[in-house]
Structures are given as C-alpha cells and as structure tokens.
PDB file of N, CA and C in Angstrom:
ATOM      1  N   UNK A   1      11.074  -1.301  68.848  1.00  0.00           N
ATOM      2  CA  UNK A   1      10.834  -0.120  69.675  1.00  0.00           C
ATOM      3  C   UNK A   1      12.025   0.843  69.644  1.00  0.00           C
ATOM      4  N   UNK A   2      12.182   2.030  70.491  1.00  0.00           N
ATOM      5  CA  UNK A   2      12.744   3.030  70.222  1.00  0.00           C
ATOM      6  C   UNK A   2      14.646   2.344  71.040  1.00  0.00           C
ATOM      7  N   UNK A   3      14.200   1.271  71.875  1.00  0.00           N
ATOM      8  CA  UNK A   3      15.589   1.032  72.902  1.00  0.00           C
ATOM      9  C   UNK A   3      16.098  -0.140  71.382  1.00  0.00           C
ATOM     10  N   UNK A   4      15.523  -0.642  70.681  1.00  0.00           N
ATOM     11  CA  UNK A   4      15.807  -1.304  69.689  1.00  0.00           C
ATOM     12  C   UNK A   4      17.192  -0.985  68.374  1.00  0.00           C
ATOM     13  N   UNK A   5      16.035   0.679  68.339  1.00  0.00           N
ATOM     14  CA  UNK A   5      16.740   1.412  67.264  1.00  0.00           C
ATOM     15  C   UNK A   5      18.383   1.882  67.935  1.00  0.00           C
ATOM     16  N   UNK A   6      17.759   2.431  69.068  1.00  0.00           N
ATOM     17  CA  UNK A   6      19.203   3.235  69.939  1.00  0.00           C
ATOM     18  C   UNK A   6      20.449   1.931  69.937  1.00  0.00           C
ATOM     19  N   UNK A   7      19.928   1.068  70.089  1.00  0.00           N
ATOM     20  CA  UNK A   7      21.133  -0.514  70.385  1.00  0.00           C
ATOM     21  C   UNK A   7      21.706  -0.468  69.065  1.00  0.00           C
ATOM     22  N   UNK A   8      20.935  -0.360  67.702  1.00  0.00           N
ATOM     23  CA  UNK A   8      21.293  -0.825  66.537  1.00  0.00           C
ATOM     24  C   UNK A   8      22.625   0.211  66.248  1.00  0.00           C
ATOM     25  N   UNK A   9      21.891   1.748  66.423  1.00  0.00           N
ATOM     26  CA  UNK A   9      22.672   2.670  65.881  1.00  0.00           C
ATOM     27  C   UNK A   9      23.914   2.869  66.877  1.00  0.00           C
ATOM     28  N   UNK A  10      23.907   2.610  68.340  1.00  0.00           N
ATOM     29  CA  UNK A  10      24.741   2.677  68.924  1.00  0.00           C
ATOM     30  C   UNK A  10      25.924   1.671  68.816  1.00  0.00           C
ATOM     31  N   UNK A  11      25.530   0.205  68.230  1.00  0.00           N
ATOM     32  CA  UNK A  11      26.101  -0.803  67.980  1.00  0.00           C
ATOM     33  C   UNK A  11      26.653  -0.357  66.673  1.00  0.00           C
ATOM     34  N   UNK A  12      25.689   0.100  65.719  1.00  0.00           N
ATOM     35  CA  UNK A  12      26.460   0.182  64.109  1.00  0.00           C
ATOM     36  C   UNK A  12      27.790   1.265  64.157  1.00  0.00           C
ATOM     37  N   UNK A  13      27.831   2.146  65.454  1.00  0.00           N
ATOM     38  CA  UNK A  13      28.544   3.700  65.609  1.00  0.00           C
ATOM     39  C   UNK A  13      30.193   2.667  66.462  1.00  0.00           C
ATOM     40  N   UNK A  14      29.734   1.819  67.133  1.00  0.00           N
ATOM     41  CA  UNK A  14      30.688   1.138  67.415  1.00  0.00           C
ATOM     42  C   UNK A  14      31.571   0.556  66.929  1.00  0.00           C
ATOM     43  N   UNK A  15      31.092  -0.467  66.321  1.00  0.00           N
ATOM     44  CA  UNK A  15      31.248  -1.122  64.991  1.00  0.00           C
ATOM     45  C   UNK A  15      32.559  -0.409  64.360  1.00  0.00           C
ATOM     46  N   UNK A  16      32.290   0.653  63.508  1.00  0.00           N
ATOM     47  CA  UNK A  16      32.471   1.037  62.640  1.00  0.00           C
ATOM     48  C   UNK A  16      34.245   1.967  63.281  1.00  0.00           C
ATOM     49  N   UNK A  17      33.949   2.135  64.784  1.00  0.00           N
ATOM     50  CA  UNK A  17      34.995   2.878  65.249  1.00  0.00           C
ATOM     51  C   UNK A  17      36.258   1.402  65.497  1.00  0.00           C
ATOM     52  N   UNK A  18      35.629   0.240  67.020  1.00  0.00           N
ATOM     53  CA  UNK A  18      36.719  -0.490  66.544  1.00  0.00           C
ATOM     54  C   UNK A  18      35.974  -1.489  66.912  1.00  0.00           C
ATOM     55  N   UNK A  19      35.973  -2.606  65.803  1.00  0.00           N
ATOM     56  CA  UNK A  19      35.201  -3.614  65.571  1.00  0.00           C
ATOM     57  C   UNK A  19      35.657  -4.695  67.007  1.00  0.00           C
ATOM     58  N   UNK A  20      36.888  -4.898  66.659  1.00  0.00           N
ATOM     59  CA  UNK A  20      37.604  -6.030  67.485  1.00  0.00           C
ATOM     60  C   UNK A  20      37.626  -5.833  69.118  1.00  0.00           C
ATOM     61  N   UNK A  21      38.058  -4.268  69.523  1.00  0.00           N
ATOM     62  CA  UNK A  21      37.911  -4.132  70.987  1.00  0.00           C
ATOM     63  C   UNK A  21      36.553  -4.221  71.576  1.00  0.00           C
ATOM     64  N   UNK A  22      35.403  -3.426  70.607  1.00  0.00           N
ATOM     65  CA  UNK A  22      34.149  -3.384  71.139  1.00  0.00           C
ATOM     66  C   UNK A  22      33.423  -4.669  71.216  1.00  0.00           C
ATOM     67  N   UNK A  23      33.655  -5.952  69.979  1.00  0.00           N
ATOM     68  CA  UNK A  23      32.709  -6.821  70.668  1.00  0.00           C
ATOM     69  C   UNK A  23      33.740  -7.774  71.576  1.00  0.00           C
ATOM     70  N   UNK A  24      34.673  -7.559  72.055  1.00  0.00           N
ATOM     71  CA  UNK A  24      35.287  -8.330  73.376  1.00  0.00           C
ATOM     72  C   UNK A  24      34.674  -7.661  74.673  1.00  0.00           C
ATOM     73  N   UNK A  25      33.995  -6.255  74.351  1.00  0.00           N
ATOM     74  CA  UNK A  25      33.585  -5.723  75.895  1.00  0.00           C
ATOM     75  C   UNK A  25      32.071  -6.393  75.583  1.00  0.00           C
ATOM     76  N   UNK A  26      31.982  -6.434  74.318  1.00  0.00           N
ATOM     77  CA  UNK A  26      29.850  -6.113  74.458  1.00  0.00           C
ATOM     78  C   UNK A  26      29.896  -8.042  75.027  1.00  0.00           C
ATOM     79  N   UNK A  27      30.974  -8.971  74.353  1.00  0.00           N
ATOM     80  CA  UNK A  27      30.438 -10.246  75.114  1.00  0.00           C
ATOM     81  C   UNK A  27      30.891 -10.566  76.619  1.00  0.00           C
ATOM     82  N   UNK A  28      31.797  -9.813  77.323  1.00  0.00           N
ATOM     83  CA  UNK A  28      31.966  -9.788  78.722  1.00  0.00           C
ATOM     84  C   UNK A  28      31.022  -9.464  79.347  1.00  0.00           C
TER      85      UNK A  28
END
C-alpha cells in the first residue's frame, strides 16, 4: 500500500544520509 511505499522511500532517504545513527533511533 501507499504507507508501505512512503516507509521504504523514507527509510531508503535515511539510509543513505546516516546509516549508523538512524537505525539506533528506528530500533529504540
């Protein structure tokens, strides 16, 4: 669905800025 796509691209936009800080917030 459309909240699917937004997670992916918002996750891939993350990602790509800083890998290491962002998934210490996304698993808190």
């Amino acid at each position: 669905g459309d909240f699917l796509v937004h997670f992916m691209d918002m996750a891939r936009d993350e990602l790509l800025k800083k890998p290491d800080e962002i998934s210490v917030e996304k698993l808190q």
